[in-house]
N, C-alpha and C. Protein backbone atom coordinates (compact mmCIF):
# COMPACT_ATOMS: atom_id res chain seq x y z
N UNK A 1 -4.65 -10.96 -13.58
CA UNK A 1 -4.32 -9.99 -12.56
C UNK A 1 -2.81 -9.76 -12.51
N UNK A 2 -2.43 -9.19 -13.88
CA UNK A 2 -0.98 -9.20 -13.69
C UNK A 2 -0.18 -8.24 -12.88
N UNK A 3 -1.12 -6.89 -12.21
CA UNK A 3 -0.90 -5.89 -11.13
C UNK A 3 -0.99 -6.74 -10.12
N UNK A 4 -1.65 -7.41 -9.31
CA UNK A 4 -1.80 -7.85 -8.51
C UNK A 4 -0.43 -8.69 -8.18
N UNK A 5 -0.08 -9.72 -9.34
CA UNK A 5 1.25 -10.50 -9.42
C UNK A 5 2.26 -10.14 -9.06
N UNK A 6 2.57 -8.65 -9.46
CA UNK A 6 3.77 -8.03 -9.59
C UNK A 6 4.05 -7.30 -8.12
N UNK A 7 2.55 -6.91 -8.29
CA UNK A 7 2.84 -6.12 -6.65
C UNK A 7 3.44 -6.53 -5.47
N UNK A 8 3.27 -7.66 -5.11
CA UNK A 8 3.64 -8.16 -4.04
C UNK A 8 3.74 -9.54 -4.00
N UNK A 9 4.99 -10.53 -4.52
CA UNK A 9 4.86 -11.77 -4.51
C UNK A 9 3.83 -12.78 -3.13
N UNK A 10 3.83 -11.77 -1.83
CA UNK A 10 3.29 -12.34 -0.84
C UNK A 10 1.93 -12.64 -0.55
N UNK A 11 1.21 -11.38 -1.97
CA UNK A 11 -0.23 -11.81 -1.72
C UNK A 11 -0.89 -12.72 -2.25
N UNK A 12 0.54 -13.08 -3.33
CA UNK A 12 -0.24 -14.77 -4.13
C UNK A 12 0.32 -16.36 -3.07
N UNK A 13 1.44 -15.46 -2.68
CA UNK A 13 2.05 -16.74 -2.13
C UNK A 13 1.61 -16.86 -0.45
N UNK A 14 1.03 -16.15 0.18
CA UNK A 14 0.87 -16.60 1.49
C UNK A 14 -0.15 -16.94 1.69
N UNK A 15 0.12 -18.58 2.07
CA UNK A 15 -1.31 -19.67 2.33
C UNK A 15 -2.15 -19.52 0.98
N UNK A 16 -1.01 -20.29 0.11
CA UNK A 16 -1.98 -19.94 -1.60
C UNK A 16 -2.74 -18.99 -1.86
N UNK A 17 -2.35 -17.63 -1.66
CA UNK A 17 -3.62 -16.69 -1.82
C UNK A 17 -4.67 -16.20 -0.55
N UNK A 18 -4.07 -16.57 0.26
CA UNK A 18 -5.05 -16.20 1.74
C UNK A 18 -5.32 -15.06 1.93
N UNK A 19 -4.04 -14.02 1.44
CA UNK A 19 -4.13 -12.33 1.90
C UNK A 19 -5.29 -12.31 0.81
N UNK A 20 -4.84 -12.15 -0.54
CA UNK A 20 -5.91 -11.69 -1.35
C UNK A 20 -7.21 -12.23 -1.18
N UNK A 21 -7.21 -13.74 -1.05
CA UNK A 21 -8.67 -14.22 -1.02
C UNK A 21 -9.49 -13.24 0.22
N UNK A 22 -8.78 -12.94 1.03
CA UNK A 22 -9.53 -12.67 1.97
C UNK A 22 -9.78 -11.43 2.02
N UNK A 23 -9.34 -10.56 1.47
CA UNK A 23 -10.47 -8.79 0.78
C UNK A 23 -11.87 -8.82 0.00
N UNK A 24 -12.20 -7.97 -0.05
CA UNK A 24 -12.87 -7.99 -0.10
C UNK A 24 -13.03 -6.93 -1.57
N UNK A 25 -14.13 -7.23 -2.49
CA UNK A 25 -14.08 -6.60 -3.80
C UNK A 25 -13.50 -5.18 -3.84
N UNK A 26 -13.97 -4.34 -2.73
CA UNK A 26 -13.81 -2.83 -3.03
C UNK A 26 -11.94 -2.94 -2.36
N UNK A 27 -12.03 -3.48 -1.02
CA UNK A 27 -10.59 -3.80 -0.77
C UNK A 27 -9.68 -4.13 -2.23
N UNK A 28 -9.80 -4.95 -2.52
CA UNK A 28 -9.17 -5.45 -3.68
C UNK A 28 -9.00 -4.11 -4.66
N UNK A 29 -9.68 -3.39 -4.97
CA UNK A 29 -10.13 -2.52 -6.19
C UNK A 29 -8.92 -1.37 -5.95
N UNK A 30 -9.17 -1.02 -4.17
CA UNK A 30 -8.68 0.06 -3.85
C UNK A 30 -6.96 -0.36 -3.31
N UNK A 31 -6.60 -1.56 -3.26
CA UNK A 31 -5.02 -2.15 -3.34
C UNK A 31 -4.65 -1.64 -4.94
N UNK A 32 -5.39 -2.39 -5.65
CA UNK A 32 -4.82 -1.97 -7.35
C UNK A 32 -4.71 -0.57 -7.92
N UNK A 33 -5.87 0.24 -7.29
CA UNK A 33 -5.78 1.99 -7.89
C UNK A 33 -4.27 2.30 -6.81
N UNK A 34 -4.56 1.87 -5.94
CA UNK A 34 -3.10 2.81 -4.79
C UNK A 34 -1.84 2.10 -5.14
N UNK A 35 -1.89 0.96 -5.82
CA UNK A 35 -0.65 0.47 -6.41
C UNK A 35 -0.03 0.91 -7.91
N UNK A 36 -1.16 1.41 -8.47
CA UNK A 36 -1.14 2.19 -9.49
C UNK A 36 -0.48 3.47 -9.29
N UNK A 37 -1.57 4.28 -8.91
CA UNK A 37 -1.14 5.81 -8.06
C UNK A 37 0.12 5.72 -7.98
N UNK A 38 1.12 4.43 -7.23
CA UNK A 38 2.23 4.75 -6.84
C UNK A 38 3.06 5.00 -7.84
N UNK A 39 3.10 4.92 -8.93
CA UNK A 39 4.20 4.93 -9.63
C UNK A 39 3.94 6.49 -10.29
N UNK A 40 2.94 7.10 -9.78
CA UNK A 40 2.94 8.83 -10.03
C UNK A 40 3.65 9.56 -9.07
N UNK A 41 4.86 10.11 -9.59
CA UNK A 41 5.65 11.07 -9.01
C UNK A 41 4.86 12.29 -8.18
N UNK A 42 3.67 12.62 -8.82
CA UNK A 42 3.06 13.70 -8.47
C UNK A 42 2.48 13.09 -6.66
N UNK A 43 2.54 11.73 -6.68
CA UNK A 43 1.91 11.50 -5.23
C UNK A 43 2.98 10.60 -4.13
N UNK A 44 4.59 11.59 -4.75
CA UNK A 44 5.68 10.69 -3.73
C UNK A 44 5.69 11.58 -2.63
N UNK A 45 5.87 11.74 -1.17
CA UNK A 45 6.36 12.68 -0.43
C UNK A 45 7.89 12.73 -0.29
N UNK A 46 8.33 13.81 0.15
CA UNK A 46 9.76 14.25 0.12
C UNK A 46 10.54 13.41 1.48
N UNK A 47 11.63 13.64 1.85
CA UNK A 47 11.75 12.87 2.86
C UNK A 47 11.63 13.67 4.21
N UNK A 48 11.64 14.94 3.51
CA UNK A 48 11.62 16.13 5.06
C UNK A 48 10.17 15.90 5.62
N UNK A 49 9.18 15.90 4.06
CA UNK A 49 7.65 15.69 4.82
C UNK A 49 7.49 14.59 5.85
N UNK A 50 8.15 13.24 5.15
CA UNK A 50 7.77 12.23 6.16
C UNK A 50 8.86 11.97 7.21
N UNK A 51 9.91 13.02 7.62
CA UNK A 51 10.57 12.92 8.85
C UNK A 51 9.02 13.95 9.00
N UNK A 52 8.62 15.07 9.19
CA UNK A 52 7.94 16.33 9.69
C UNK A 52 6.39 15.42 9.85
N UNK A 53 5.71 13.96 9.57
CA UNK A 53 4.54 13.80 10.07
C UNK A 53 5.11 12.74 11.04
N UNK A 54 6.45 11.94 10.84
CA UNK A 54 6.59 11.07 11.76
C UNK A 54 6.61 11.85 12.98
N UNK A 55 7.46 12.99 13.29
CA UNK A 55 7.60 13.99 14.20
C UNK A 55 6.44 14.38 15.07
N UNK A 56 4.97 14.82 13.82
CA UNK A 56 3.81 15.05 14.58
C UNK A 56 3.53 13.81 15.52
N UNK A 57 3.35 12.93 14.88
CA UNK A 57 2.47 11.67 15.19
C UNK A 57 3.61 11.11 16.65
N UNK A 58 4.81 11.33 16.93
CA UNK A 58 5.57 11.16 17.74
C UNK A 58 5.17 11.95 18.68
N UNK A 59 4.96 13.60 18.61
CA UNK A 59 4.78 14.49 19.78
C UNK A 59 3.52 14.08 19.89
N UNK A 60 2.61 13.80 19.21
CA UNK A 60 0.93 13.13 19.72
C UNK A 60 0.35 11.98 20.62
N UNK A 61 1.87 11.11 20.34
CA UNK A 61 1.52 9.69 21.29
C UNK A 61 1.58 10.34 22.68
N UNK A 62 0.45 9.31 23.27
CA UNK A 62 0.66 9.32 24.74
C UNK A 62 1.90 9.03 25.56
């Protein structure tokens, strides 16, 4: 699981493996495709988009 390794030193190292042990197969499956995904430019947002949803989600809170 050398994606898994790389991704995040914390999910091997906290409580020997506790984060990961504790997903679940499709969990697991769908950490590795979206850690993948990330390194496609085609799926970065800009920074105006994510000031413009923090904005929504700000005027939405109660």
């Amino acid at each position: 699981m050398k994606i898994k390794n790389d991704f995040h030193p914390s999910i091997n190292n906290d409580q020997n493996g506790h984060l990961w042990n504790s997903l679940n197969e499709d969990e697991k499956e769908e950490l590795l495709i979206s850690h993948k995904e990330s390194f496609d430019s085609n799926n970065l947002l800009s920074h105006e988009q994510v000031k413009l949803e923090d904005e929504k989600r700000y005027i939405l809170l109660p």
